[in-house]
N, C-alpha and C. Protein backbone atom coordinates (compact mmCIF):
# COMPACT_ATOMS: atom_id res chain seq x y z
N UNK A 1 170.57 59.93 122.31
CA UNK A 1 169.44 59.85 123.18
C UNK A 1 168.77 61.23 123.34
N UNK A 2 169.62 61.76 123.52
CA UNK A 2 169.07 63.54 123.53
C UNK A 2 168.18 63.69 122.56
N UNK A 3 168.55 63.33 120.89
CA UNK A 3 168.15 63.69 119.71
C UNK A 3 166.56 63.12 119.98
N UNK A 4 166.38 62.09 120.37
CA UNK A 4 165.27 61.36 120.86
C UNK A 4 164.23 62.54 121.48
N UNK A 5 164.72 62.92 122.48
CA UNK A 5 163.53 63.70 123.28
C UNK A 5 163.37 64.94 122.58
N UNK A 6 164.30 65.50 121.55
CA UNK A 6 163.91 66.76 120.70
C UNK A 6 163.26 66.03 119.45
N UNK A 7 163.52 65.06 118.83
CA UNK A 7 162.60 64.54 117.30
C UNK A 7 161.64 64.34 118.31
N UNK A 8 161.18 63.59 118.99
CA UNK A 8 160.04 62.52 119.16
C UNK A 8 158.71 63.25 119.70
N UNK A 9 158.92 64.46 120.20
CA UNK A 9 157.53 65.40 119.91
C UNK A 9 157.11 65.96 118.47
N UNK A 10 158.66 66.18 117.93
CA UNK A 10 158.25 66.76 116.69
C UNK A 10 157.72 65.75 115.82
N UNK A 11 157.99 64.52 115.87
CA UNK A 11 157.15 63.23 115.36
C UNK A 11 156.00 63.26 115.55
N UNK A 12 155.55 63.02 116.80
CA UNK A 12 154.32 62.90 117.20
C UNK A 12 153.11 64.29 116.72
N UNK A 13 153.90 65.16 116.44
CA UNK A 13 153.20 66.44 115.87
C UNK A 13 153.09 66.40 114.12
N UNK A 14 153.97 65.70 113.85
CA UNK A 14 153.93 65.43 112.31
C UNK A 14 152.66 64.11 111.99
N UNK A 15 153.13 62.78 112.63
CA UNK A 15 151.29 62.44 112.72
C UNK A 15 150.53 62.49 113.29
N UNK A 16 150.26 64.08 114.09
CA UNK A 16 148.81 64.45 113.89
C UNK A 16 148.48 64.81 113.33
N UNK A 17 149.14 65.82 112.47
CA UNK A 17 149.07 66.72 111.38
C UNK A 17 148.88 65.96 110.27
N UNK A 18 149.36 64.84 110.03
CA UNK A 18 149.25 63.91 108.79
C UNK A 18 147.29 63.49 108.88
N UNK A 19 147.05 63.12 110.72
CA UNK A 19 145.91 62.67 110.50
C UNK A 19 144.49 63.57 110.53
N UNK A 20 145.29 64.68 111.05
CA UNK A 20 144.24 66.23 110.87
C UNK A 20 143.92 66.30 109.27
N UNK A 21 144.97 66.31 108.74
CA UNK A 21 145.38 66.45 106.75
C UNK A 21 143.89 65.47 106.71
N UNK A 22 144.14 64.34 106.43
CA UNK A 22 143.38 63.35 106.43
C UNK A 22 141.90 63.10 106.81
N UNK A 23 141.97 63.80 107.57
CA UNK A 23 140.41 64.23 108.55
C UNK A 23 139.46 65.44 107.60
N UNK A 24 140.79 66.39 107.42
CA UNK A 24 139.86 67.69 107.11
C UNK A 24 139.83 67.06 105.23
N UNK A 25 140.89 66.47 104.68
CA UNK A 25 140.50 65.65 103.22
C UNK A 25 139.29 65.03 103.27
N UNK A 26 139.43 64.00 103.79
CA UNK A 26 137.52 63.54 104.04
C UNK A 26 136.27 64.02 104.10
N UNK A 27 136.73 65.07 105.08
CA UNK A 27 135.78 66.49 105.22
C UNK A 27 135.49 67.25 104.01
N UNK A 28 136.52 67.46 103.33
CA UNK A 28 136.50 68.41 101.92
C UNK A 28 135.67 67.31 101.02
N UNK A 29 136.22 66.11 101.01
CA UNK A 29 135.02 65.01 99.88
C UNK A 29 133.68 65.40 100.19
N UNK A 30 133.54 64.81 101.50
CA UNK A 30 132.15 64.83 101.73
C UNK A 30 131.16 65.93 101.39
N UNK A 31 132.12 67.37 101.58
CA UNK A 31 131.40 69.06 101.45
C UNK A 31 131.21 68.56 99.81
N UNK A 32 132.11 68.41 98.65
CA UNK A 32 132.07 68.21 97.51
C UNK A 32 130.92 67.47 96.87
N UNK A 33 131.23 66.16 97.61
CA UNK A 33 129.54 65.74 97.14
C UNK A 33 128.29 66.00 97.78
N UNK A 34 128.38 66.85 99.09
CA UNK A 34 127.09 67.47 99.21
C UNK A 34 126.96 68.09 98.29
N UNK A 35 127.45 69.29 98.04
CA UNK A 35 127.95 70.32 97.07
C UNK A 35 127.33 69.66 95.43
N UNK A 36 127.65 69.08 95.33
CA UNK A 36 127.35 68.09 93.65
C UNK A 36 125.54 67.96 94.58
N UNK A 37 125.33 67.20 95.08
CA UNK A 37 123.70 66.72 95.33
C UNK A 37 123.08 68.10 95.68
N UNK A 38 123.50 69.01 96.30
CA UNK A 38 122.55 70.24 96.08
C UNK A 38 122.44 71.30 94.90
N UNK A 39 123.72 70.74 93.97
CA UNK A 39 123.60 71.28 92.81
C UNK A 39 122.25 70.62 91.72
N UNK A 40 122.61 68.97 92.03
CA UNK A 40 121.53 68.34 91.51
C UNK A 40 119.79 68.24 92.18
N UNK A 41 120.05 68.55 93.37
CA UNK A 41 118.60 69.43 93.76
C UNK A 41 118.24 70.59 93.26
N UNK A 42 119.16 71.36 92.98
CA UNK A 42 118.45 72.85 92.57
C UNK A 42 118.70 72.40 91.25
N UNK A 43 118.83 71.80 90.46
CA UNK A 43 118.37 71.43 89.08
C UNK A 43 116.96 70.89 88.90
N UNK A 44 116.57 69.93 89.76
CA UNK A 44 115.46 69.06 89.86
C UNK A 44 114.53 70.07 90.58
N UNK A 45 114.72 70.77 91.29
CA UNK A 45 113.62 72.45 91.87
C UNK A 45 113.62 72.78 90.76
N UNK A 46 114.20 73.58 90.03
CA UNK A 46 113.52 74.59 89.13
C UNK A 46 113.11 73.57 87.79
N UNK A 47 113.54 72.38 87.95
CA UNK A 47 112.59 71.28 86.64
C UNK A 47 110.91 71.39 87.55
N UNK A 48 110.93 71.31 88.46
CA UNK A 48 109.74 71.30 89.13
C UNK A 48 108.86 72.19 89.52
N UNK A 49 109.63 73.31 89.39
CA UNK A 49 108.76 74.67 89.61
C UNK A 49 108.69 75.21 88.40
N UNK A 50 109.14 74.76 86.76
CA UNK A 50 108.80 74.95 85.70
C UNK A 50 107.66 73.86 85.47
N UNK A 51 107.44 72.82 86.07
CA UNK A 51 105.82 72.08 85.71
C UNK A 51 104.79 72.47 86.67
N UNK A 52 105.58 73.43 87.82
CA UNK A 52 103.99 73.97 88.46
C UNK A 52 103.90 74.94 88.04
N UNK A 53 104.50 75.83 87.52
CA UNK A 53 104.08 76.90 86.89
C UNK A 53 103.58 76.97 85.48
N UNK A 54 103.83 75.58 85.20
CA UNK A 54 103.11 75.36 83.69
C UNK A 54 101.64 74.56 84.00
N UNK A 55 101.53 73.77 85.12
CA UNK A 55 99.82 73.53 85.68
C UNK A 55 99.42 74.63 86.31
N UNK A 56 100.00 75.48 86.98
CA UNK A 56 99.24 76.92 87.20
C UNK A 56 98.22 77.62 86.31
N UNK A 57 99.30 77.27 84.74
CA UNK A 57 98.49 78.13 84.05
C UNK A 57 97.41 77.37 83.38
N UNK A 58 97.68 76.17 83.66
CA UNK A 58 96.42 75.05 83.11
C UNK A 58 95.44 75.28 83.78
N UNK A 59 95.51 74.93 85.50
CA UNK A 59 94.74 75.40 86.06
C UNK A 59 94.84 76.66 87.18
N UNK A 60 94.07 77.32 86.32
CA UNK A 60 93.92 78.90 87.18
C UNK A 60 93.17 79.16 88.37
N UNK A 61 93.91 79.77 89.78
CA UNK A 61 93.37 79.93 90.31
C UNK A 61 91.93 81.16 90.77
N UNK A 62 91.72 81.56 89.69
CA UNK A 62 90.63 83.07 89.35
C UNK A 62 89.23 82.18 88.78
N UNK A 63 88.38 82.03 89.69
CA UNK A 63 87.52 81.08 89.35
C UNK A 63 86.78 81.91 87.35
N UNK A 64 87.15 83.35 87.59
CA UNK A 64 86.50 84.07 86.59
C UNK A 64 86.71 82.98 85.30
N UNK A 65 86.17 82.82 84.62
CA UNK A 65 85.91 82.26 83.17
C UNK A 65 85.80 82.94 81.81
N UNK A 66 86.00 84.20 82.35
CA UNK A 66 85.89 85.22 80.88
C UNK A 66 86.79 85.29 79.57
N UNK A 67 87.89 85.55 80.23
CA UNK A 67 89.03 85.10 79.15
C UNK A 67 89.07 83.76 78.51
N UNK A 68 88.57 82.57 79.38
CA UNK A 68 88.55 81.48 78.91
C UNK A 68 87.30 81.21 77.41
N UNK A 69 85.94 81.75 77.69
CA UNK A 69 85.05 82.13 77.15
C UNK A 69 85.69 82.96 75.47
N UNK A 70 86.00 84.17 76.13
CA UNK A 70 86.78 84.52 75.00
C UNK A 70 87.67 83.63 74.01
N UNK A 71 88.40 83.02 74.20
CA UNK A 71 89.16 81.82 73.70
C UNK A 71 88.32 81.06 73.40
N UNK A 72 87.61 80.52 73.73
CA UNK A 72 86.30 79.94 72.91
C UNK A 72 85.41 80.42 71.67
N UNK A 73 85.29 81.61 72.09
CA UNK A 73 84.85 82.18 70.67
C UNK A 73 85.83 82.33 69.33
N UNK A 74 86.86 82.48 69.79
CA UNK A 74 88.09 83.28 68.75
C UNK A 74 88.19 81.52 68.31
N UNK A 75 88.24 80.40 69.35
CA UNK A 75 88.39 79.10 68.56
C UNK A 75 87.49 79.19 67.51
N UNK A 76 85.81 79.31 68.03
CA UNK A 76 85.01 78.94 66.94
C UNK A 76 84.90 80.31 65.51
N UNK A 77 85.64 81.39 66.17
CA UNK A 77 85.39 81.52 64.59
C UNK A 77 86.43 81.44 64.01
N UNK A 78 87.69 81.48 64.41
CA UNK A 78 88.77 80.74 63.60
C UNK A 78 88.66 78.98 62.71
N UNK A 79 87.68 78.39 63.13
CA UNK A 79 87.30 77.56 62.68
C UNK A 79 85.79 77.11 61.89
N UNK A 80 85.32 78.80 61.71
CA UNK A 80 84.25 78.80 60.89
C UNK A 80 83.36 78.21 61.88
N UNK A 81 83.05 78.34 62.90
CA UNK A 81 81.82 78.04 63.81
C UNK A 81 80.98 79.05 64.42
N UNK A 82 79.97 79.03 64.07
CA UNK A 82 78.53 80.00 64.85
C UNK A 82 78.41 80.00 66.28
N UNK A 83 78.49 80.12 67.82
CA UNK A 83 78.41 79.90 68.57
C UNK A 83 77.21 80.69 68.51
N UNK A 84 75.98 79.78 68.89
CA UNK A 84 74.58 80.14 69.20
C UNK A 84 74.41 80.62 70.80
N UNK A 85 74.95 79.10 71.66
CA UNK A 85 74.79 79.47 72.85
C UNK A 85 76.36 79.13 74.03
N UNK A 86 76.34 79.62 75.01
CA UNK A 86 77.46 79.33 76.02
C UNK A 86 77.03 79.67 77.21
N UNK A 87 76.51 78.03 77.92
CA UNK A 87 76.22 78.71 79.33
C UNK A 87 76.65 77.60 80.40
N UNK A 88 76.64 78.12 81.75
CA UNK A 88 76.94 77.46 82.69
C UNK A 88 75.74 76.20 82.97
N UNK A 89 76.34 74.88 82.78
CA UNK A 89 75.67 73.75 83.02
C UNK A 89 75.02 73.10 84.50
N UNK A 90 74.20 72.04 84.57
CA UNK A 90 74.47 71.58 86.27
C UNK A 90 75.04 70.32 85.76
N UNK A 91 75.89 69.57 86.71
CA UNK A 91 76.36 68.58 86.69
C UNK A 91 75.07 67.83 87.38
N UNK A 92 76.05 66.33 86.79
CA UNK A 92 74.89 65.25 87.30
C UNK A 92 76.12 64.51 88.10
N UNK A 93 75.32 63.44 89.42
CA UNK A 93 76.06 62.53 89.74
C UNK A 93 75.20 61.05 89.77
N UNK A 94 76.57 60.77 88.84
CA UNK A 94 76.30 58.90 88.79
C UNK A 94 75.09 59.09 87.66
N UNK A 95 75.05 60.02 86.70
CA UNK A 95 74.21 59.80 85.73
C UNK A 95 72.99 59.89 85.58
N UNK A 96 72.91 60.19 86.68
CA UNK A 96 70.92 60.49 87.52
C UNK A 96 71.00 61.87 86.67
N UNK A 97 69.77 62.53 87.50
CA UNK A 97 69.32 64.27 86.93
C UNK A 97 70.52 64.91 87.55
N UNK A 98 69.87 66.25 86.90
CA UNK A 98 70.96 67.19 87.47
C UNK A 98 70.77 67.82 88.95
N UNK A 99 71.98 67.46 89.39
CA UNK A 99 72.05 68.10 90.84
C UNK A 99 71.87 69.71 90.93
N UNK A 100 70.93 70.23 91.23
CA UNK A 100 71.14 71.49 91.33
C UNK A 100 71.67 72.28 92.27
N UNK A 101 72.58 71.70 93.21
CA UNK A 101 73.69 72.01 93.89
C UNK A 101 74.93 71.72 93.14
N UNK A 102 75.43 71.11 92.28
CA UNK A 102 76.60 71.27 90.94
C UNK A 102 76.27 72.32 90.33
N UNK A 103 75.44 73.49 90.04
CA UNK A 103 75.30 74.35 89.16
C UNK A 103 76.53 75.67 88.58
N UNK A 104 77.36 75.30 89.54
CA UNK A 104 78.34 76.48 90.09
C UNK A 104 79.52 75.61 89.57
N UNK A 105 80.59 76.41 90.31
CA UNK A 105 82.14 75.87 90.59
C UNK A 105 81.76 74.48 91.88
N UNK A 106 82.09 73.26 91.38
CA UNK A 106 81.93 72.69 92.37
C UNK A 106 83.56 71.50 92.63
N UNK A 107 83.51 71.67 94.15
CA UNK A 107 85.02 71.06 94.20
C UNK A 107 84.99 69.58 94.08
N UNK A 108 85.80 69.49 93.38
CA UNK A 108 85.95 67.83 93.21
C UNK A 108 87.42 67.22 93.23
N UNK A 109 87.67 66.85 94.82
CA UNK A 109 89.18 66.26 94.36
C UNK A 109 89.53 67.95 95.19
N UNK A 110 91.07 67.51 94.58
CA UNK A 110 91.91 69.03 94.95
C UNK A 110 91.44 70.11 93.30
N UNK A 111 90.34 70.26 93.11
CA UNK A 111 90.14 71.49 91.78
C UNK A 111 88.67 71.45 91.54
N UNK A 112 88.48 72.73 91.36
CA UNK A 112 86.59 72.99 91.22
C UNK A 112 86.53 72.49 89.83
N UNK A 113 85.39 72.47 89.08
CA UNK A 113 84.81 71.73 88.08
C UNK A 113 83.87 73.03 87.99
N UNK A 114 83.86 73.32 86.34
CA UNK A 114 82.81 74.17 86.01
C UNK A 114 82.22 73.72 84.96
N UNK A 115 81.31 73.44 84.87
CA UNK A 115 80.57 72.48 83.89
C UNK A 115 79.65 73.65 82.70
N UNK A 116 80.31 73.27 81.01
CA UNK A 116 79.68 74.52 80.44
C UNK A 116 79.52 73.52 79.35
N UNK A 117 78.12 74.40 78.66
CA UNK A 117 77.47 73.90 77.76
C UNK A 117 77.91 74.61 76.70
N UNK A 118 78.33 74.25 75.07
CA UNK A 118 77.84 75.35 74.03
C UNK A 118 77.47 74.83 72.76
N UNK A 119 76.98 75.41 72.59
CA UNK A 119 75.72 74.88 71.18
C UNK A 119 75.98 75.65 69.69
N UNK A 120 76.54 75.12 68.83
CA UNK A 120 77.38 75.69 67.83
C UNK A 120 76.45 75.32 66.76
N UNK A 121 76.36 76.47 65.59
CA UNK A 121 76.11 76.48 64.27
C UNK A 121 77.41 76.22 63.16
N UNK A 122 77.84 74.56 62.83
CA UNK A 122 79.10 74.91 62.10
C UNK A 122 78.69 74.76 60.52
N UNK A 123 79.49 74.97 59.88
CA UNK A 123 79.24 75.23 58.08
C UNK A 123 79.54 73.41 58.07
N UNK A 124 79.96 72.97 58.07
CA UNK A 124 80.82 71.59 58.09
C UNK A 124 80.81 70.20 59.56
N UNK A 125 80.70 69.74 59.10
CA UNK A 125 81.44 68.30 60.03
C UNK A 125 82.92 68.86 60.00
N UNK A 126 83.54 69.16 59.03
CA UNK A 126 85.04 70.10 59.51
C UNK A 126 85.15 70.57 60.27
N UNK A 127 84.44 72.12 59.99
CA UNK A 127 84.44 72.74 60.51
C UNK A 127 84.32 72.41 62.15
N UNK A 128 83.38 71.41 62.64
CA UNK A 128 83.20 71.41 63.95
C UNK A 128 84.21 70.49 64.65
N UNK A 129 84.71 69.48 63.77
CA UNK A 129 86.00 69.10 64.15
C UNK A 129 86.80 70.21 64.58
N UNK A 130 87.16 70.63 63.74
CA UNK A 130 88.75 71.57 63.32
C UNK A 130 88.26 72.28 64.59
N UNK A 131 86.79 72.74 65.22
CA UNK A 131 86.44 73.55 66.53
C UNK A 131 87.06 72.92 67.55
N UNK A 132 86.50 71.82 67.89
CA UNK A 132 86.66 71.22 69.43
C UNK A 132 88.17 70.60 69.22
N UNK A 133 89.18 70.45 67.79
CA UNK A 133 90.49 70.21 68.13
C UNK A 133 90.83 71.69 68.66
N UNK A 134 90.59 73.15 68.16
CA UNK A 134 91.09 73.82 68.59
C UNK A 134 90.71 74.28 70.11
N UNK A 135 89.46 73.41 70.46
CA UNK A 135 89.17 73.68 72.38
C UNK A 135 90.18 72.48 72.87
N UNK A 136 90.72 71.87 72.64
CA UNK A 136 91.67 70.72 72.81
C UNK A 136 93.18 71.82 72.92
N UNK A 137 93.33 73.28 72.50
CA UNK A 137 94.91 73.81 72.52
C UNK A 137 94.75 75.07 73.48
N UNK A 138 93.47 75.29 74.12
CA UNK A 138 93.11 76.61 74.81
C UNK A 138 94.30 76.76 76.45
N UNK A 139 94.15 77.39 76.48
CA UNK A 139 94.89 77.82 77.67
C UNK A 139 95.12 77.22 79.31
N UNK A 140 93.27 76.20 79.06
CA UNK A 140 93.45 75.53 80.61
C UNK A 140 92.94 74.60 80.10
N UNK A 141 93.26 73.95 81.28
CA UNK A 141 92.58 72.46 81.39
C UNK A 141 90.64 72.33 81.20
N UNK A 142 91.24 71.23 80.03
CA UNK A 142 89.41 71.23 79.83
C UNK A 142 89.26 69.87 79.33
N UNK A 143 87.89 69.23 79.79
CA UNK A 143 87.90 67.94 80.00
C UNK A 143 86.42 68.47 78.91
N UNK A 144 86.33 67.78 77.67
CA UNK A 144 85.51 67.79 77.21
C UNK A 144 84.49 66.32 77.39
N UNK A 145 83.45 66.60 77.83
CA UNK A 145 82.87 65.65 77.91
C UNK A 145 81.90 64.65 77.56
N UNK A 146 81.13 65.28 76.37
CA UNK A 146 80.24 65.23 75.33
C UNK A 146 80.50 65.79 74.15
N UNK A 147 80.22 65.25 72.67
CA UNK A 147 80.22 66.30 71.89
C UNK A 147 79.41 65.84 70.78
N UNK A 148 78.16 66.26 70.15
CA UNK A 148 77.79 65.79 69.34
C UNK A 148 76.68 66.90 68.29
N UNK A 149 76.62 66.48 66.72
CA UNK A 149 76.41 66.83 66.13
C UNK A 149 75.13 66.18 65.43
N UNK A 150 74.07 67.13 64.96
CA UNK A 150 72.85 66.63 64.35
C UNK A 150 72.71 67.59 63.40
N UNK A 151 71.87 66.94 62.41
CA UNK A 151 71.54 67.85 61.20
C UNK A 151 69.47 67.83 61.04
N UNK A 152 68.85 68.79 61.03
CA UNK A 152 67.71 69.05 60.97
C UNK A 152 67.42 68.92 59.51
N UNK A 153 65.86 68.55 59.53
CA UNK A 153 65.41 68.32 58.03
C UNK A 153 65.78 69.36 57.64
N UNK A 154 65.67 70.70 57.45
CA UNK A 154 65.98 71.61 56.46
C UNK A 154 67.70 71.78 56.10
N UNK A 155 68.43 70.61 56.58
CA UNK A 155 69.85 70.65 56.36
C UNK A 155 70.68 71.44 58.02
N UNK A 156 70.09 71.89 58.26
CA UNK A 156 70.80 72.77 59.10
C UNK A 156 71.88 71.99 59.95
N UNK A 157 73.21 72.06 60.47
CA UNK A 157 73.61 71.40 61.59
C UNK A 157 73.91 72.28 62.48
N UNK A 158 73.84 71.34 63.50
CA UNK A 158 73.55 71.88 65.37
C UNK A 158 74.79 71.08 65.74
N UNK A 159 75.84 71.86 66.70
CA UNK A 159 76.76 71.06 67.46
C UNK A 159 76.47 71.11 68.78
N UNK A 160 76.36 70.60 69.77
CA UNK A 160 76.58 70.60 71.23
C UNK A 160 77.65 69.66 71.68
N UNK A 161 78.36 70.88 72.57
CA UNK A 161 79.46 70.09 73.38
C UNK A 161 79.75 70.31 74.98
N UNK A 162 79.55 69.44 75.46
CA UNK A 162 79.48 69.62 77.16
C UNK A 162 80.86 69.39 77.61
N UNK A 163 81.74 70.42 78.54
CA UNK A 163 82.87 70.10 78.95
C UNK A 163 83.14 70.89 79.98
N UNK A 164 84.35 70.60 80.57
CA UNK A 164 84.38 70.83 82.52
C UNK A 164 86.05 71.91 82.58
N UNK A 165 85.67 72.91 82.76
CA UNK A 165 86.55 73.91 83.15
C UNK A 165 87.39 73.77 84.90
N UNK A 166 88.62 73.36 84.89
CA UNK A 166 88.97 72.59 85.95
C UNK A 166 89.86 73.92 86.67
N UNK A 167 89.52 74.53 87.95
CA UNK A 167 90.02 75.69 88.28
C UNK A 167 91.03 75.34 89.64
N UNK A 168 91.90 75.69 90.26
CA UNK A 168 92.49 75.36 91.58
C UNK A 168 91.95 76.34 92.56
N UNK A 169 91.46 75.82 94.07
CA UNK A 169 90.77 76.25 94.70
C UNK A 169 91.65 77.66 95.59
């Protein structure tokens, strides 16, 4: 009976300890698979901050257009094209005249719209292909929106192509 009142605390201390064990085990799972899901969040962050930093550079926030311009030329003469002219367009809405409040950067949506004209001398129908595929690999986002080609009685061909330089505000 004696033995009784000396085991039977030490019992009662052995399952708590069994159910503390048990408690803080559960505890350790649960840390583990947080642990696993914030590993698989910061996988899925930097998958995601590698596609905004790859639309960043699509669309730039520097409304400037110069470098872009540049890249335009180096397209057309890498592709044997004359660039006669390159200028800032007005947009139209709904197909009417041109708004001469579109003449600029104008916002549309979450991104400005810069609407540019350019008027090409190419050697070829190739040639002016092989151009506007290579305005199709330029650096930003560009929505070409027109593009067409005529040839004048004396042979000559004329390209014009209208397309929208898409900038983040």
């Amino acid at each position: 009976m004696i033995s009784y009142f000396f085991s039977y605390p030490l019992v009662k201390k052995i399952d708590e300890s069994k159910k503390e064990v048990q408690s803080k085990q559960s505890e350790l799972k649960a840390l583990e698979k947080k642990e696993e899901e914030l590993k698989e969040l910061e996988l899925n962050y930097r998958s995601f901050q590698d596609k905004i930093d790859l639309l960043a550079g699509l669309f730039p926030k520097a409304k400037n257009v110069s470098d872009y311009i540049t890249q335009v030329e180096n397209a057309a003469s890498g592709s044997g094209v004359f660039i006669k002219t390159i200028k800032i367009s007005g947009q139209t809405k709904d197909n009417k005249e041109v708004d001469p409040k579109l003449t600029q950067l104008s916002k549309i949506g979450d991104f400005y719209e810069l609407p540019v004209d350019i008027t090409t001398e190419p050697v070829s129908f190739e040639n002016f292909v092989n151009f506007t595929l290579k305005m199709e690999t330029l650096s930003r986002f560009t929505s070409i929106k027109k593009s067409s080609l005529k040839i004048d009685t004396n042979g000559v061909m004329e390209g014009t192509t209208n397309l929208v330089i898409y900038v983040l505000p």
